[in-house]
C-alpha atoms as a PDB file:
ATOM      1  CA  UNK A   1      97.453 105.771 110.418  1.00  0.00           C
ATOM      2  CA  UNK A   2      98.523 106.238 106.619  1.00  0.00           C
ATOM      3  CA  UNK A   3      96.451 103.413 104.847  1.00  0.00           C
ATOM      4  CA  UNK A   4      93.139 105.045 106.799  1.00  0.00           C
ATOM      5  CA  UNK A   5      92.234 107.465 103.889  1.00  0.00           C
ATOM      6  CA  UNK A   6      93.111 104.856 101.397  1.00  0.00           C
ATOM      7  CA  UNK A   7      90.976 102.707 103.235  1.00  0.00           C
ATOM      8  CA  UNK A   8      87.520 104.667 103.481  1.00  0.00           C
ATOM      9  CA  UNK A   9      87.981 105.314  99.455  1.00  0.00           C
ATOM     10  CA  UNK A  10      88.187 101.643  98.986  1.00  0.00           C
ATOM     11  CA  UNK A  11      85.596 100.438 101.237  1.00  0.00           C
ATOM     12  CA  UNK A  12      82.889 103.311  99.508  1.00  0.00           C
ATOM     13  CA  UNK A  13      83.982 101.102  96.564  1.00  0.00           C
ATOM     14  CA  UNK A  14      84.157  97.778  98.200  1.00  0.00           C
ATOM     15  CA  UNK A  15      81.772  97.858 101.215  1.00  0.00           C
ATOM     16  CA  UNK A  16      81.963  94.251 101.879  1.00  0.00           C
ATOM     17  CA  UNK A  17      85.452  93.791 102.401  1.00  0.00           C
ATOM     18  CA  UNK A  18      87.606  94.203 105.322  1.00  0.00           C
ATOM     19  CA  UNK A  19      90.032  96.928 105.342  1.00  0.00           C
ATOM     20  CA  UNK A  20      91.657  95.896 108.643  1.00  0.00           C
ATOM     21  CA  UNK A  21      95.488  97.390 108.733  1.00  0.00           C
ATOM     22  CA  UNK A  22      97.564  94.723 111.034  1.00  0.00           C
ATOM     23  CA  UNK A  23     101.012  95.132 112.364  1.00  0.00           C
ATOM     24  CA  UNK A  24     103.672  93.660 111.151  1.00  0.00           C
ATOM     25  CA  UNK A  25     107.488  94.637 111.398  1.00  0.00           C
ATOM     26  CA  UNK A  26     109.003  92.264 108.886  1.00  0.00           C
ATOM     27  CA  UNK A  27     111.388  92.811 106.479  1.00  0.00           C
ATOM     28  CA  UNK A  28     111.631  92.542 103.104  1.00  0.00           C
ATOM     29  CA  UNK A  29     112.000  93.372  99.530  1.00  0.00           C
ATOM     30  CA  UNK A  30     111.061  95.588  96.807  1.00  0.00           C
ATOM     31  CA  UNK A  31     112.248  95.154  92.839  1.00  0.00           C
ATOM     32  CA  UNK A  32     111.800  98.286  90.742  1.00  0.00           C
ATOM     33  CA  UNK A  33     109.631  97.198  87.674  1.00  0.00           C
ATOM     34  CA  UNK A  34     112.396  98.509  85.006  1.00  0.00           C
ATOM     35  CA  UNK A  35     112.552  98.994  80.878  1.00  0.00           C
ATOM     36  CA  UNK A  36     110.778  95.893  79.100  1.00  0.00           C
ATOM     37  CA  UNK A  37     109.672  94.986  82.608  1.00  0.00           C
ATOM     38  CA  UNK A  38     113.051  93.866  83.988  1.00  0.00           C
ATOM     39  CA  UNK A  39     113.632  93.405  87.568  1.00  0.00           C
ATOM     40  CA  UNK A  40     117.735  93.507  88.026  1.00  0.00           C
ATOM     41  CA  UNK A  41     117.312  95.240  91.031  1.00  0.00           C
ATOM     42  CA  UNK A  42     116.645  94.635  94.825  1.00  0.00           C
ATOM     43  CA  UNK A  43     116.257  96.524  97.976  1.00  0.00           C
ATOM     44  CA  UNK A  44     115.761  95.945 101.505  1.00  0.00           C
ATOM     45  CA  UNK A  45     112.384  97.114 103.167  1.00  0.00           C
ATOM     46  CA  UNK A  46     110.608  96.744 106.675  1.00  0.00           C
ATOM     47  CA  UNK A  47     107.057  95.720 106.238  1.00  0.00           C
ATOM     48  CA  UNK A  48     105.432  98.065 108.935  1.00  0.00           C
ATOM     49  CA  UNK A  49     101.532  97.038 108.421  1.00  0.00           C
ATOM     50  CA  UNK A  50      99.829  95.419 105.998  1.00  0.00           C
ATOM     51  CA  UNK A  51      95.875  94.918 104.871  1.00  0.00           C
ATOM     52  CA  UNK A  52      94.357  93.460 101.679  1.00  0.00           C
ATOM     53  CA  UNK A  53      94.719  96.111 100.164  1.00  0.00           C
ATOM     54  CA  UNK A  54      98.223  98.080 100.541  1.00  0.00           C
ATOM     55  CA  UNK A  55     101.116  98.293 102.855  1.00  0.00           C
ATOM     56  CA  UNK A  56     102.982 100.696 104.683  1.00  0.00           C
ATOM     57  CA  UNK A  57     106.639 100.260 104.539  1.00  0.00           C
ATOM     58  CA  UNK A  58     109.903 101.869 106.130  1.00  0.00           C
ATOM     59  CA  UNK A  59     112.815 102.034 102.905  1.00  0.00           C
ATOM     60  CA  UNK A  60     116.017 104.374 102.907  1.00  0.00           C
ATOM     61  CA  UNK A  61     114.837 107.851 102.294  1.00  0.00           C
ATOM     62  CA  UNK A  62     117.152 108.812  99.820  1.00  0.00           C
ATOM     63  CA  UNK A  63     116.171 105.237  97.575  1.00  0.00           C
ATOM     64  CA  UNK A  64     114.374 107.044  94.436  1.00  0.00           C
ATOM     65  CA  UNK A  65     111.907 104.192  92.815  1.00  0.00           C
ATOM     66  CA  UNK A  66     109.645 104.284  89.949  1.00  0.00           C
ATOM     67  CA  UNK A  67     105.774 104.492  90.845  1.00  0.00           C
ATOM     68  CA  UNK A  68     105.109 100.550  90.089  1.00  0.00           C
ATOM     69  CA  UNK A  69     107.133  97.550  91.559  1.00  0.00           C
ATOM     70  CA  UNK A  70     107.087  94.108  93.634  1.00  0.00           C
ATOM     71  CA  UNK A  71     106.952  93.360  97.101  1.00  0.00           C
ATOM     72  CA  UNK A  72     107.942  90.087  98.625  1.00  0.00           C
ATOM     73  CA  UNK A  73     107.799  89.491 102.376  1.00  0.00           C
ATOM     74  CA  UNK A  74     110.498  87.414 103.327  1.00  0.00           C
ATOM     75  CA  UNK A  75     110.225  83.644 103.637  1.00  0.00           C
ATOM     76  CA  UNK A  76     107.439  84.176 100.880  1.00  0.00           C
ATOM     77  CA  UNK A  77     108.479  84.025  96.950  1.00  0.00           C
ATOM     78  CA  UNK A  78     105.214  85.488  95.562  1.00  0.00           C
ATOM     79  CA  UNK A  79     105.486  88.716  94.445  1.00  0.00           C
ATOM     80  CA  UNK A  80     102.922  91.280  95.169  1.00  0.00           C
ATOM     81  CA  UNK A  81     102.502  94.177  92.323  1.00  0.00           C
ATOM     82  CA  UNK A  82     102.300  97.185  94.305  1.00  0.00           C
ATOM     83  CA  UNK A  83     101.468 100.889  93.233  1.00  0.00           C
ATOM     84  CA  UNK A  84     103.005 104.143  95.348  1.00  0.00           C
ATOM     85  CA  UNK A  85     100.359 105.452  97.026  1.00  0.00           C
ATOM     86  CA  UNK A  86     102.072 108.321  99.276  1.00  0.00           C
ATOM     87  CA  UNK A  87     105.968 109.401 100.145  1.00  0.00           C
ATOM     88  CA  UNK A  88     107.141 110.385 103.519  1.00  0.00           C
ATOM     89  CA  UNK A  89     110.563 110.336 104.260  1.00  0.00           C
ATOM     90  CA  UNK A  90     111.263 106.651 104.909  1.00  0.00           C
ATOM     91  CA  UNK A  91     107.845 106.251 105.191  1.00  0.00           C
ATOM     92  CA  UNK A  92     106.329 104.767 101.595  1.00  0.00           C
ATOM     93  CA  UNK A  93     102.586 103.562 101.753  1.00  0.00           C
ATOM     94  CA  UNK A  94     101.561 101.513  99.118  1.00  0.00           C
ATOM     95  CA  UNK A  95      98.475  99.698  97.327  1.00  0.00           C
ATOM     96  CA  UNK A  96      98.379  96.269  95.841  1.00  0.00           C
ATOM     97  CA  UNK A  97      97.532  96.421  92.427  1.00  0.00           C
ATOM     98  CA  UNK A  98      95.310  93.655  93.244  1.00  0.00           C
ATOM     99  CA  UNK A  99      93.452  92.887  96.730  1.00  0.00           C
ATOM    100  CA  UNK A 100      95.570  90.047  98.928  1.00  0.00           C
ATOM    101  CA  UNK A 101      93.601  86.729  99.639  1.00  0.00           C
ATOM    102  CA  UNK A 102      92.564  86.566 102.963  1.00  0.00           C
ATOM    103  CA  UNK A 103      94.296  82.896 103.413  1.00  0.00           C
ATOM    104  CA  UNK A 104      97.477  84.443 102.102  1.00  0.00           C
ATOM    105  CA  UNK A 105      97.064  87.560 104.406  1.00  0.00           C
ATOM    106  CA  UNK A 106      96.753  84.889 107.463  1.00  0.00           C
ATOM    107  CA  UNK A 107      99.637  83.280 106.238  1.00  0.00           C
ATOM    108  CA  UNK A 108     101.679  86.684 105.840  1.00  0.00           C
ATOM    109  CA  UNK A 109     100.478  86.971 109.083  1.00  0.00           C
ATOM    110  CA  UNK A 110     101.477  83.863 110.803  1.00  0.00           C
ATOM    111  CA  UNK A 111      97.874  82.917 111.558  1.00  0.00           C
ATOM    112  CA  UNK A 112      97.352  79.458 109.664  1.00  0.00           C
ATOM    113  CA  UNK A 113      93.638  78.220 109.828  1.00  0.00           C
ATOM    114  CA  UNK A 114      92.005  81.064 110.893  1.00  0.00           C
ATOM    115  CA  UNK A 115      89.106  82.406 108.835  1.00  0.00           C
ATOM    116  CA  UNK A 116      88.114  86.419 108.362  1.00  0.00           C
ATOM    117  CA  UNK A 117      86.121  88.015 106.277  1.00  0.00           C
ATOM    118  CA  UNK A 118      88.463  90.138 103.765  1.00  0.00           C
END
């Protein structure tokens, strides 16, 4: 998987924290951090796994982006500050520029009231 090498650098840095890539197939959307931090632009995205700490996502492969911009998941507002991590075709793998709550993960996730470490 993509996110596995990003993992094992972050959990040498983070060894109590759960790395755990989960499936998701979900669309949704990414706005290109612009000049002066605007955000006048959207694009469509599939979600294709997410963890804590990044994402792997399937965009049009000819969609040029700058390095930093927001995620949203759709049917969730909050923005997630994401970094590009590596390019593949469609393929884009990405880290959060900060590490996703576990309760917010769940709820990404569809899995209200459960409780994992994270």
């Amino acid at each position: 998987m993509p996110l596995d090498h990003m993992h094992e650098q972050l959990h040498l840095r983070h060894p109590k924290r759960s790395f755990v890539q989960y499936r998701l197939d979900r669309p949704g959307f990414i706005t290109p951090i612009g000049h002066h931090l605007s955000t006048a632009l959207r694009y469509t995205c599939l979600i294709r796994s997410i963890s804590s700490a990044g994402a792997v996502l399937s965009i049009n492969k000819t969609l040029t982006l700058p390095e930093n911009f927001y995620l949203e998941i759709h049917g969730i507002r909050d923005e997630i500050p994401c970094t590009e991590y590596k390019r593949d075709g469609e393929e884009l793998v990405v880290r959060f520029n900060m590490f996703l709550d576990v309760d917010f993960l769940n709820m990404v996730l569809g899995r209200q009231g459960e409780t994992h470490d994270a």
